[in-house]
C-alpha atoms as a PDB file:
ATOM      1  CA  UNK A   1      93.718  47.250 103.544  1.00  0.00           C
ATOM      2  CA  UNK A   2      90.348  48.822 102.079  1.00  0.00           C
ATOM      3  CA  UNK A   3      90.736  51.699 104.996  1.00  0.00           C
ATOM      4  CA  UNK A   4      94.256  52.346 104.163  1.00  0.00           C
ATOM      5  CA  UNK A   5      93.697  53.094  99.991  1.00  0.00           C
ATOM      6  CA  UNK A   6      90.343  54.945 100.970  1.00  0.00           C
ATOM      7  CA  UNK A   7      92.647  57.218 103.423  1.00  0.00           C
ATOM      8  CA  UNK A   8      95.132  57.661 100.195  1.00  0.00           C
ATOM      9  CA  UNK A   9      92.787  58.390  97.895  1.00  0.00           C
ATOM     10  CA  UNK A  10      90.662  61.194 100.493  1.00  0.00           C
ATOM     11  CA  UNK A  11      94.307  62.284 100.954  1.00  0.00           C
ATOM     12  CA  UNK A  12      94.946  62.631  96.513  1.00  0.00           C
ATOM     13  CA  UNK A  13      91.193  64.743  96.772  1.00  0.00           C
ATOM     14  CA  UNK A  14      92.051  67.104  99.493  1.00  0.00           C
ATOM     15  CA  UNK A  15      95.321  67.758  98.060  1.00  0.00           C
ATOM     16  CA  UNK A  16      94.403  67.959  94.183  1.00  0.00           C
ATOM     17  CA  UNK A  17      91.724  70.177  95.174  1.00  0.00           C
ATOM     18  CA  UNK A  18      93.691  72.643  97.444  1.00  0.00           C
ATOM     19  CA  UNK A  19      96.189  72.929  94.356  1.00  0.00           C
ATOM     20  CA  UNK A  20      93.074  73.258  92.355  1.00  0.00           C
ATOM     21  CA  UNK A  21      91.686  76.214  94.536  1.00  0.00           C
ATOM     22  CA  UNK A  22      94.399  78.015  95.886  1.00  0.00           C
ATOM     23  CA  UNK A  23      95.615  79.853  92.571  1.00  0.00           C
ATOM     24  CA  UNK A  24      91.962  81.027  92.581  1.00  0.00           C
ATOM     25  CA  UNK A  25      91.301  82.510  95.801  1.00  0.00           C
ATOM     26  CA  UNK A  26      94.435  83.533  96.089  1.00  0.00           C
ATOM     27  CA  UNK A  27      93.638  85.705  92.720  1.00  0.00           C
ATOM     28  CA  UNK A  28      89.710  86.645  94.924  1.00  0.00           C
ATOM     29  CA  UNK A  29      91.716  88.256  97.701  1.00  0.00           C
ATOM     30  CA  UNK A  30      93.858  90.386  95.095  1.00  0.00           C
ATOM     31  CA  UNK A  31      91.134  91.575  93.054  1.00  0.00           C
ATOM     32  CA  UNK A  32      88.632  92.166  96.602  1.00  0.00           C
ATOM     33  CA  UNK A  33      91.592  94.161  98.207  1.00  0.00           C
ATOM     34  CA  UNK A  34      92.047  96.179  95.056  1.00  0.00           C
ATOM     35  CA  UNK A  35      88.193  97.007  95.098  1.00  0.00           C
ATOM     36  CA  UNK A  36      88.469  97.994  98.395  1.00  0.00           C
ATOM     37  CA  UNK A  37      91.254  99.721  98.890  1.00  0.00           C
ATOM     38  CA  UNK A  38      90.046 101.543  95.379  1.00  0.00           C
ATOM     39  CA  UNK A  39      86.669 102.735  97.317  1.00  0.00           C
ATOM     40  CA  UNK A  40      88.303 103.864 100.685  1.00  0.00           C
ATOM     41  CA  UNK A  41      90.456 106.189  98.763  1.00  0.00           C
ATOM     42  CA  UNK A  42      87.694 107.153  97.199  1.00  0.00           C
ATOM     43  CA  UNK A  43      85.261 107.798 100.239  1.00  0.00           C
ATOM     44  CA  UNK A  44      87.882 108.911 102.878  1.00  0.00           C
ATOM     45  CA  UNK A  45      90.439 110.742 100.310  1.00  0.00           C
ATOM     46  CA  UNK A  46      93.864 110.527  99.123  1.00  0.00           C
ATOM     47  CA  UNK A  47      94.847 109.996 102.633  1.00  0.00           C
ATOM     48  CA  UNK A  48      93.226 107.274 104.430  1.00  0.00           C
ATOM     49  CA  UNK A  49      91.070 106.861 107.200  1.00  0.00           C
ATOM     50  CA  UNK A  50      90.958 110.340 109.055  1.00  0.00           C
ATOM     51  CA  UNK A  51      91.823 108.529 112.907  1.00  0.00           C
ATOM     52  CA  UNK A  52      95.436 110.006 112.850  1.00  0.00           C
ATOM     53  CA  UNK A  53      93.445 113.658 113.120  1.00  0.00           C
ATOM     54  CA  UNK A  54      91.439 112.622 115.863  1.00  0.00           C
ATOM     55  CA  UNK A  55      94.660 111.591 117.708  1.00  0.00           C
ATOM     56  CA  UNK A  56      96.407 114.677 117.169  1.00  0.00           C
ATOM     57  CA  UNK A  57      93.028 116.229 118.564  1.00  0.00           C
ATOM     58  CA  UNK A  58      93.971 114.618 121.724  1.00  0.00           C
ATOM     59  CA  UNK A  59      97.605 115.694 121.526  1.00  0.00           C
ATOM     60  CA  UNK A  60      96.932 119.302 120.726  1.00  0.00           C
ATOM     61  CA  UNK A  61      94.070 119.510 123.753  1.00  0.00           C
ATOM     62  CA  UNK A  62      96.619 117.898 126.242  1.00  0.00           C
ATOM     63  CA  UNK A  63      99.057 121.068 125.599  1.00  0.00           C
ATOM     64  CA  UNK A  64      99.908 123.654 127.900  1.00  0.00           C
ATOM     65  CA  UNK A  65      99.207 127.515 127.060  1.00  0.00           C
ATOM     66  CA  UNK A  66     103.086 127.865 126.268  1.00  0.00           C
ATOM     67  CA  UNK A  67     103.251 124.736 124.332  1.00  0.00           C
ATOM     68  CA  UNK A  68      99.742 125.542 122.393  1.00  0.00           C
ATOM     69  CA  UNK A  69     101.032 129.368 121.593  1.00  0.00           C
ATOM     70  CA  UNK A  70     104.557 127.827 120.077  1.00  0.00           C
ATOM     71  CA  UNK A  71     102.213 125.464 118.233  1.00  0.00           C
ATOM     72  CA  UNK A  72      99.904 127.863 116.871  1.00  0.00           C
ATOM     73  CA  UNK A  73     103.289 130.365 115.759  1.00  0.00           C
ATOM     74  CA  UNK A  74     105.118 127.498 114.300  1.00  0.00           C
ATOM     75  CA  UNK A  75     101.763 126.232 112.000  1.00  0.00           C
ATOM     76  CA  UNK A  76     101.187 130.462 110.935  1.00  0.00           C
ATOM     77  CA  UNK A  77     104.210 130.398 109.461  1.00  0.00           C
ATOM     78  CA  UNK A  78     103.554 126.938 107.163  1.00  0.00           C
ATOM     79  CA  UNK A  79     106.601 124.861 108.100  1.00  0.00           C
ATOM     80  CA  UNK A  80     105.488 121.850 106.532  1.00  0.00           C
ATOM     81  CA  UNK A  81     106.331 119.934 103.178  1.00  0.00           C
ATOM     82  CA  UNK A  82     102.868 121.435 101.539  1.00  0.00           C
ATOM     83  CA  UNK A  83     103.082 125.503 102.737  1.00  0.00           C
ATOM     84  CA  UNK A  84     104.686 128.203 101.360  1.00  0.00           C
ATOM     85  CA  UNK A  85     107.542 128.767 103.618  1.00  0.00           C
ATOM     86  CA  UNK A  86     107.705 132.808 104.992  1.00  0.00           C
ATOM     87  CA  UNK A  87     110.904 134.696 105.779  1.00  0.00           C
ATOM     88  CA  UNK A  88     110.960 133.918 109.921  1.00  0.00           C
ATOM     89  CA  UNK A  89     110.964 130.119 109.244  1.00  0.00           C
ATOM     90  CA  UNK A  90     113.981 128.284 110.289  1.00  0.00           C
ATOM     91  CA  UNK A  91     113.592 125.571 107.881  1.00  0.00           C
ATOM     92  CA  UNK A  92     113.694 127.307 105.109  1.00  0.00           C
ATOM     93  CA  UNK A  93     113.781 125.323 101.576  1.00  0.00           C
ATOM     94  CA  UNK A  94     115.977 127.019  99.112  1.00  0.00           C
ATOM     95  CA  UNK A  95     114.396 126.304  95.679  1.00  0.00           C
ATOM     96  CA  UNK A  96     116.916 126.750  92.357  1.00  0.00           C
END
């Protein structure tokens, strides 16, 4: 009988102090995430962590000389969201 209230009552502790905690390291993992994710905007820029240029590296060494030219004409131009577009681009942006 003794083993069986000393079980219930560990079982009230563990549980009252889980409820207890949680809420509180819950709230830690927020606020150390923010920090971090805070500083590695800070030290490796608005963008992230630079491995997506490495792995375009790769991509842009396994090209072949026809593939590498097109490349090269395509990026002179500035197609992209964040270049001025020129007059021989085919997706050129119409701006009102």
């Amino acid at each position: 009988m003794t083993a069986s209230v000393f079980k219930a009552i560990v079982a009230g502790i563990l549980i009252g102090a889980i409820a207890f905690f949680a809420f509180k390291v819950l709230i830690a993992f927020l606020v150390f995430g923010l920090i971090f994710m805070i500083l590695g905007r800070i030290i490796h820029g608005r963008r992230g962590f630079s491995g997506h240029r490495l792995a375009f590296a790769d991509h842009i060494r396994s090209m072949s000389d026809e593939e590498y030219a097109g490349f090269k004409s395509k990026m002179a131009t500035g197609c992209g969201p964040c270049h001025q577009h020129s007059g021989n681009c085919k997706n050129k942006q119409v701006k009102n």
